[in-house]
N, C-alpha and C. Protein backbone atom coordinates (compact mmCIF):
# COMPACT_ATOMS: atom_id res chain seq x y z
N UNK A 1 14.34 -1.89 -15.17
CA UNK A 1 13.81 -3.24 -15.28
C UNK A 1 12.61 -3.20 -16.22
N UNK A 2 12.53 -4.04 -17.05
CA UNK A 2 11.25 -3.92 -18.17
C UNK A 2 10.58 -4.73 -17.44
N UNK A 3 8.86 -4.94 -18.31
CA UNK A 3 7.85 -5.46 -17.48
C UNK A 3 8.23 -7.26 -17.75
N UNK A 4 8.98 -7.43 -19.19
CA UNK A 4 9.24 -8.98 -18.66
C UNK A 4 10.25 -9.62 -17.76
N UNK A 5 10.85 -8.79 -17.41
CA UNK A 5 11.95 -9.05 -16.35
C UNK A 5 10.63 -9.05 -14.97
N UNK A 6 10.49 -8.40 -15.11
CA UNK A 6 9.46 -8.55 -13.50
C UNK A 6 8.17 -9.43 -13.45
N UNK A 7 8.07 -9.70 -14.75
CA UNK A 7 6.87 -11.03 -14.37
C UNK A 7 7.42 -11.87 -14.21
N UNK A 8 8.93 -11.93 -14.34
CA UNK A 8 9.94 -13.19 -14.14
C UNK A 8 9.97 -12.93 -12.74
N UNK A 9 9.73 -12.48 -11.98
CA UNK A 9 10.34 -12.32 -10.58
C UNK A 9 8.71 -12.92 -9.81
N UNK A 10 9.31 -13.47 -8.41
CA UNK A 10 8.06 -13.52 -7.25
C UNK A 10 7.36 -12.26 -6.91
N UNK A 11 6.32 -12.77 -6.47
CA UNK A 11 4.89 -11.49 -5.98
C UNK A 11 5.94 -10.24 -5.19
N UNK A 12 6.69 -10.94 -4.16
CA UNK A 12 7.35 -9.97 -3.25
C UNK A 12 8.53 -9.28 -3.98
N UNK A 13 9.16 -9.92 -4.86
CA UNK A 13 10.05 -9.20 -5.39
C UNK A 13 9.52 -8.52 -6.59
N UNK A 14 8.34 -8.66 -7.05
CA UNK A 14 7.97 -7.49 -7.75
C UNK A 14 7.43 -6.53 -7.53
N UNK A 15 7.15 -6.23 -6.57
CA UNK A 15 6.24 -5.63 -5.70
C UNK A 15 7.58 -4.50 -5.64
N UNK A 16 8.18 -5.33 -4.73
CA UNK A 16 8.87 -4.19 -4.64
C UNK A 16 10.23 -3.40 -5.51
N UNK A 17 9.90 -3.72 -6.89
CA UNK A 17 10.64 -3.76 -8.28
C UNK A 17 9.78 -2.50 -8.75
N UNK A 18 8.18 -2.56 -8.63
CA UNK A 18 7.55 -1.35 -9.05
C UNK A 18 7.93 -0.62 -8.05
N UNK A 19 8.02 -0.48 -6.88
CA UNK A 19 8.07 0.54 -6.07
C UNK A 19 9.21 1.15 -6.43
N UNK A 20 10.05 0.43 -6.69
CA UNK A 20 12.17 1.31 -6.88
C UNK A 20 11.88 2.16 -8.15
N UNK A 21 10.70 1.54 -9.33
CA UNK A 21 10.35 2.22 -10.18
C UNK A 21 9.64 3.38 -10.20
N UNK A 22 9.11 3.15 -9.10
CA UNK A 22 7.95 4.77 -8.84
C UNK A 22 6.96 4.79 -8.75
N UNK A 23 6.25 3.25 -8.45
CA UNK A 23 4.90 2.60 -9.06
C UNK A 23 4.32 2.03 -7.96
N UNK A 24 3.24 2.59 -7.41
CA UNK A 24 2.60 1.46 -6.12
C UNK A 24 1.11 0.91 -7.59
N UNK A 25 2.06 -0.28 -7.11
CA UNK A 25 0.79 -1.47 -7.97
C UNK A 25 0.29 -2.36 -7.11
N UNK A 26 -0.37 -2.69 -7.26
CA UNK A 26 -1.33 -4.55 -6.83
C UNK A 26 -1.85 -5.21 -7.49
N UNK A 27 -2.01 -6.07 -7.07
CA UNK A 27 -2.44 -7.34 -7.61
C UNK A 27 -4.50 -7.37 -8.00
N UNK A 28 -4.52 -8.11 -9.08
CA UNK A 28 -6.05 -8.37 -9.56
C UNK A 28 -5.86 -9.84 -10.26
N UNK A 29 -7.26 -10.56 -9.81
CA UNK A 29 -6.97 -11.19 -10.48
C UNK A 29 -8.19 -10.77 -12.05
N UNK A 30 -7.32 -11.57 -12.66
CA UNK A 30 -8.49 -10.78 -14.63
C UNK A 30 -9.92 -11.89 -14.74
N UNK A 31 -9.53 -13.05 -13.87
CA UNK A 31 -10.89 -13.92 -13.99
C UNK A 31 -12.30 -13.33 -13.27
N UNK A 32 -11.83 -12.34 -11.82
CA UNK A 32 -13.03 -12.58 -11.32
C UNK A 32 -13.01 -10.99 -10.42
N UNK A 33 -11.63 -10.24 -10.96
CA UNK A 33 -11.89 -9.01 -10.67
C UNK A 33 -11.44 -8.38 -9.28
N UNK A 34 -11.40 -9.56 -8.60
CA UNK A 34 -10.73 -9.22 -6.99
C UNK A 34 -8.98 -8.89 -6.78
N UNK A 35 -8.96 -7.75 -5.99
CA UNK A 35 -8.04 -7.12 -5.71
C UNK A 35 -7.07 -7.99 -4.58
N UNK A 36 -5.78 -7.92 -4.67
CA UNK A 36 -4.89 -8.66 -3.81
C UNK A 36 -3.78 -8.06 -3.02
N UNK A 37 -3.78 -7.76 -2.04
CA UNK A 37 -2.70 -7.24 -1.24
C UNK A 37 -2.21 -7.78 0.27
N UNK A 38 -1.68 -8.16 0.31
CA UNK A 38 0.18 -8.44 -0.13
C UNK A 38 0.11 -8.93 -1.09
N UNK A 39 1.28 -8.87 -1.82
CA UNK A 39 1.57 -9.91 -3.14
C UNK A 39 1.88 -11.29 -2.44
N UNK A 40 0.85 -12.24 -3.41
CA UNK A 40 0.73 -13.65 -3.55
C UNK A 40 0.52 -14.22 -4.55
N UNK A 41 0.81 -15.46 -4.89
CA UNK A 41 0.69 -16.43 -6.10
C UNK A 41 -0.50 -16.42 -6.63
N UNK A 42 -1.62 -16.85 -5.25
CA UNK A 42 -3.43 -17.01 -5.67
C UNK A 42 -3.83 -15.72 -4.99
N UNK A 43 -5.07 -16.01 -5.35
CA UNK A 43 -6.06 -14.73 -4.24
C UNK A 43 -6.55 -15.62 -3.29
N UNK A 44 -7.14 -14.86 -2.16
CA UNK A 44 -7.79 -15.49 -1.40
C UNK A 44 -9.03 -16.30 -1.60
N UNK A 45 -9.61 -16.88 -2.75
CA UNK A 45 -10.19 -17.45 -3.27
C UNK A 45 -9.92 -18.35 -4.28
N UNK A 46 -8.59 -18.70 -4.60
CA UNK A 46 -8.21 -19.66 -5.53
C UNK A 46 -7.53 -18.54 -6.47
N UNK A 47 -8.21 -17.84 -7.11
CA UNK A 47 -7.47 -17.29 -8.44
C UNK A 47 -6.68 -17.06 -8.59
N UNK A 48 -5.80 -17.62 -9.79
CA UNK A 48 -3.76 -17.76 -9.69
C UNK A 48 -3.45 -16.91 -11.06
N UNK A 49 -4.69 -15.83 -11.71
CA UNK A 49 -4.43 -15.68 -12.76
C UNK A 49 -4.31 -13.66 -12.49
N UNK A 50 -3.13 -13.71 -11.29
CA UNK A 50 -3.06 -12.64 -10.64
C UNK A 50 -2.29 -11.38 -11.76
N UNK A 51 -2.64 -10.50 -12.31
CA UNK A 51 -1.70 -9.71 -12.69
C UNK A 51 -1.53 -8.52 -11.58
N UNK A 52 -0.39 -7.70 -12.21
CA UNK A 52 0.13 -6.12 -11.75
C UNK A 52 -0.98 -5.08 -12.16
N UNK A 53 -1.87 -4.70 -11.03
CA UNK A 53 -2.33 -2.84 -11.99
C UNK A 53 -1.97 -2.06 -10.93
N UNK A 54 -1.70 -0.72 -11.71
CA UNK A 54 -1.58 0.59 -11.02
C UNK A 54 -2.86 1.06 -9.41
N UNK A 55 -2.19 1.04 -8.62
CA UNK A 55 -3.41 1.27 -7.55
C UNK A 55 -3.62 2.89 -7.74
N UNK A 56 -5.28 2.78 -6.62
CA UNK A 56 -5.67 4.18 -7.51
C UNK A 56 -5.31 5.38 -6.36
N UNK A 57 -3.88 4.48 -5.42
CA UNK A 57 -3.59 5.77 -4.10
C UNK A 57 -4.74 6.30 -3.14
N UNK A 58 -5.53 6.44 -3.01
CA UNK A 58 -6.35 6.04 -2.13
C UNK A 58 -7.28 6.06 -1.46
N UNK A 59 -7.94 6.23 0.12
CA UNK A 59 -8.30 5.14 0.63
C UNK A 59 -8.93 5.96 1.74
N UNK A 60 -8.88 4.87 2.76
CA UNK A 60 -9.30 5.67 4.31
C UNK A 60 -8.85 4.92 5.26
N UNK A 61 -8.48 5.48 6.85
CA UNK A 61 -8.35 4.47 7.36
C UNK A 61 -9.23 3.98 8.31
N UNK A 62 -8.30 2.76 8.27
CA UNK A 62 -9.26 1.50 9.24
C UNK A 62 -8.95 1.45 10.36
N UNK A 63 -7.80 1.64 10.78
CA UNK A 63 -7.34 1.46 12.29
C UNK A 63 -6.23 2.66 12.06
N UNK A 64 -5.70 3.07 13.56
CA UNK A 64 -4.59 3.74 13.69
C UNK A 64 -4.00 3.55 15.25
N UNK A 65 -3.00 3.28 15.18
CA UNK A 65 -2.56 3.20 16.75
C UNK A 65 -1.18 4.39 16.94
N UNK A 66 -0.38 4.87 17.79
CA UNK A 66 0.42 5.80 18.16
C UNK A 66 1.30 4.97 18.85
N UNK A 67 2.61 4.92 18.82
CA UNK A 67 3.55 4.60 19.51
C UNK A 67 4.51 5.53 19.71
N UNK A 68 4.48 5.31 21.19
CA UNK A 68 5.53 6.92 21.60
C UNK A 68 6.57 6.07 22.62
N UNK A 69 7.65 6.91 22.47
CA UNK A 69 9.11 6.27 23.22
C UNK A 69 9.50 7.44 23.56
N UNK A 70 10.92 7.85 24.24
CA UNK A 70 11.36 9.13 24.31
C UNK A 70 12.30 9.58 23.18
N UNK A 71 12.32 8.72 22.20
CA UNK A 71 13.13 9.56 20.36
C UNK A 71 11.66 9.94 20.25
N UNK A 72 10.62 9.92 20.39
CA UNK A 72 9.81 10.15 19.57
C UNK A 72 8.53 9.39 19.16
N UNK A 73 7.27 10.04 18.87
CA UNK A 73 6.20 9.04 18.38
C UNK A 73 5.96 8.59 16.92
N UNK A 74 5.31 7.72 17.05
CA UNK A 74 4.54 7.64 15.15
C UNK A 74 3.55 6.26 15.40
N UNK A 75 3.08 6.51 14.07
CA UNK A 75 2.03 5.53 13.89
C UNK A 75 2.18 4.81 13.34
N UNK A 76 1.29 3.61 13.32
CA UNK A 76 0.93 2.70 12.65
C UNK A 76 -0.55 2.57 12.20
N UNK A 77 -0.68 2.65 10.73
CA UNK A 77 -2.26 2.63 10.34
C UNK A 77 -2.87 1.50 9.37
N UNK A 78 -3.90 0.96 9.40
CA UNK A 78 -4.21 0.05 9.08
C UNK A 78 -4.97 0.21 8.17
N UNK A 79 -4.77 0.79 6.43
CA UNK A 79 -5.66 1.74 5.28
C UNK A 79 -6.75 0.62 4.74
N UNK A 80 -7.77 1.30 4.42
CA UNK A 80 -8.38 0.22 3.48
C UNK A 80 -8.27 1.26 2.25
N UNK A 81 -7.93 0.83 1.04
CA UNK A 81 -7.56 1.41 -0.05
C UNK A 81 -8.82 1.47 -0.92
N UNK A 82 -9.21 1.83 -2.21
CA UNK A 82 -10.88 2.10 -2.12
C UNK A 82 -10.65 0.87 -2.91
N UNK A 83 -9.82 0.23 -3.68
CA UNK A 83 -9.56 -1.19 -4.05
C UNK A 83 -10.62 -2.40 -3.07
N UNK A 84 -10.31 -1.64 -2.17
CA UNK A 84 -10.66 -3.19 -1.37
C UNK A 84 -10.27 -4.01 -0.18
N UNK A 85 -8.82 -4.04 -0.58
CA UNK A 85 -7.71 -4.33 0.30
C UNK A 85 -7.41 -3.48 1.58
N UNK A 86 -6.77 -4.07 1.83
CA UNK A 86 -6.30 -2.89 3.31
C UNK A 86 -4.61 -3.61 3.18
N UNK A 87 -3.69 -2.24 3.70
CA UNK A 87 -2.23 -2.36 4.19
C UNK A 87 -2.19 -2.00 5.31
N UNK A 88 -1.03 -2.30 6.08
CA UNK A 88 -0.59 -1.51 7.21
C UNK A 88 0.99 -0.64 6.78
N UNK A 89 0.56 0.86 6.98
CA UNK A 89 1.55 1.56 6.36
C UNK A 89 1.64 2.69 7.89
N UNK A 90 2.19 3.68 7.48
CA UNK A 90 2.00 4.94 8.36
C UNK A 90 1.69 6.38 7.87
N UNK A 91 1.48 7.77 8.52
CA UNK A 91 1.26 8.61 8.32
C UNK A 91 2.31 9.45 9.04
N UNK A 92 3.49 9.33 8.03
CA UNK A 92 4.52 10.15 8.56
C UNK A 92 4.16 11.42 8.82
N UNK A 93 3.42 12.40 8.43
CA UNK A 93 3.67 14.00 8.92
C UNK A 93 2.66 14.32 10.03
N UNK A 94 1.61 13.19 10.71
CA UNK A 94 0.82 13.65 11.80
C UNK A 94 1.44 12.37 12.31
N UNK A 95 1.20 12.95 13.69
CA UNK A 95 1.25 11.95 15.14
C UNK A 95 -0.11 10.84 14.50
N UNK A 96 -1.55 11.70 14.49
CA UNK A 96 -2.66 10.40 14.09
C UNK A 96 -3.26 11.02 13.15
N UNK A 97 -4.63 10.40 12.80
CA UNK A 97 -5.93 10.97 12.56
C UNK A 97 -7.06 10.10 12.87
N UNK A 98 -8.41 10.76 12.17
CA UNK A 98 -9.22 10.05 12.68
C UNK A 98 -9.51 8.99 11.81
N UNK A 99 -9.89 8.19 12.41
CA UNK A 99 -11.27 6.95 11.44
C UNK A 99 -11.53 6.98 10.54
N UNK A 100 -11.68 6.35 9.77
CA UNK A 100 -12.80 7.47 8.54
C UNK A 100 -12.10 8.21 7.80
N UNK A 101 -11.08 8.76 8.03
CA UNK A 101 -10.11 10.01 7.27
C UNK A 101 -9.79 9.13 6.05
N UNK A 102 -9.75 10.43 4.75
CA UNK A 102 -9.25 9.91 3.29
C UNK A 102 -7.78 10.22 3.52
N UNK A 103 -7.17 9.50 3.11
CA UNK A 103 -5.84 9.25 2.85
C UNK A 103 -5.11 9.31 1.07
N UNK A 104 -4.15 9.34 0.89
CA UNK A 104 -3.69 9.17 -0.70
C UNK A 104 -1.81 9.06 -0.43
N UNK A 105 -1.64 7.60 -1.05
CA UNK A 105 -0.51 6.63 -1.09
C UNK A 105 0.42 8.12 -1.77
N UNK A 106 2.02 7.64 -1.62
CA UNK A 106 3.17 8.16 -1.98
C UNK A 106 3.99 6.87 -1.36
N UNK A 107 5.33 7.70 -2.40
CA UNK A 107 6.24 6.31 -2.13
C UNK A 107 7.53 6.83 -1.89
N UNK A 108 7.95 6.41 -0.22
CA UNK A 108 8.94 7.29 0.39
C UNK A 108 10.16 6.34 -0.07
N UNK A 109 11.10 7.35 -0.40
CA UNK A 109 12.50 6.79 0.33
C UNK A 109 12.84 6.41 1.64
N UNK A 110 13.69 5.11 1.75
CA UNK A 110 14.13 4.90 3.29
C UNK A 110 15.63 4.67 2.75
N UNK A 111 16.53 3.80 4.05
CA UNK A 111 17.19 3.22 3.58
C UNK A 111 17.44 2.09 3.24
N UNK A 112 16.02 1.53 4.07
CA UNK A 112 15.95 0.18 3.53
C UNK A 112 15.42 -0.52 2.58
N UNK A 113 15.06 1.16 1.47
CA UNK A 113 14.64 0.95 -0.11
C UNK A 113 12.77 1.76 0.11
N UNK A 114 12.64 1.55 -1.14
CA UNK A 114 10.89 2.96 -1.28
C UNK A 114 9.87 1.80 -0.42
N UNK A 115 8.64 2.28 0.33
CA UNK A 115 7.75 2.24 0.96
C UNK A 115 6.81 3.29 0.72
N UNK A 116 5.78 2.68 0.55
CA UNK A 116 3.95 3.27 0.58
C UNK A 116 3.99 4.04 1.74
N UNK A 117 3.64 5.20 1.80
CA UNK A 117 3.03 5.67 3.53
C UNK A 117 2.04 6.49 2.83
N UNK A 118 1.02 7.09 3.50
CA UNK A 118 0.17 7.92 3.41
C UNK A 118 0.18 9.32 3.84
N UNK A 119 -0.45 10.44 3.40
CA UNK A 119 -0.80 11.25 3.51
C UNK A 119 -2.69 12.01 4.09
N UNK A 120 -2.73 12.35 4.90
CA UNK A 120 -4.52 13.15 4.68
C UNK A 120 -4.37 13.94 3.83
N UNK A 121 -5.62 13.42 3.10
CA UNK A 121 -6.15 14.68 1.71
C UNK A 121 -6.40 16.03 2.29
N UNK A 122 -6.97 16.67 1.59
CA UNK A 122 -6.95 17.90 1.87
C UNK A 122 -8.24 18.48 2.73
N UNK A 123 -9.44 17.23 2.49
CA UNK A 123 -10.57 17.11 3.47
C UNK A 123 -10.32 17.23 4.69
N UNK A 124 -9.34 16.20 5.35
CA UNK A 124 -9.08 15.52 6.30
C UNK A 124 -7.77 16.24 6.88
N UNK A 125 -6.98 17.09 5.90
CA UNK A 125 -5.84 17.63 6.89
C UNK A 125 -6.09 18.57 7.23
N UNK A 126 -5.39 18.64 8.92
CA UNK A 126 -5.35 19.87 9.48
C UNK A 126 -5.04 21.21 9.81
């Protein structure tokens, strides 16, 4: 897909057009510099003059919770990216971590197509 095919497309479907590409991007807007995540039309302040940049992977987190069943546990974490923004992604290869922990984006295969999850840096892993 070239880049004018995907400015032809919605926030959500481009979003996830860079990802099939290999690309975790987000949103900025160029008037006033603020970062946007989820993809949307405006920012949370009006600005509609949103482009695509490369995110800089990452971050730390903000929250983390554990959900355990008998297949098995995992998480759910709530990153703030050093952007600005925060996602809710996971940390597939630990059960948790702490607070505060640096993190850095990758983009998994599923089957229900590529997804962001995180990793602990090398500070922070155990």
């Amino acid at each position: 897909m070239t880049t004018t095919d995907i400015s032809a497309l919605g926030p959500q479907a481009a979003y996830e057009a860079h990802l099939a590409a290999g690309r975790f991007m987000i949103q900025r807007a160029a008037s006033t510099g603020e970062y946007v995540f989820w993809p949307k039309v405006t920012s949370p302040t009006g600005a509609t003059d949103l482009e695509w940049v490369e995110a800089k992977g990452t971050g730390t987190i903000y929250a983390i919770t554990v959900n355990r069943a008998r297949a098995g546990s995992w998480n759910v974490a709530l990153v703030e990216l050093d952007e600005g923004v925060r996602m809710m992604s996971t940390l597939p290869e630990v059960e948790t971590a702490e607070i505060g922990a640096r993190v850095r984006a990758r983009i998994e295969a599923t089957e229900e197509g590529p997804r962001v999850v995180f990793d602990l840096t090398g500070e922070d892993a155990a």
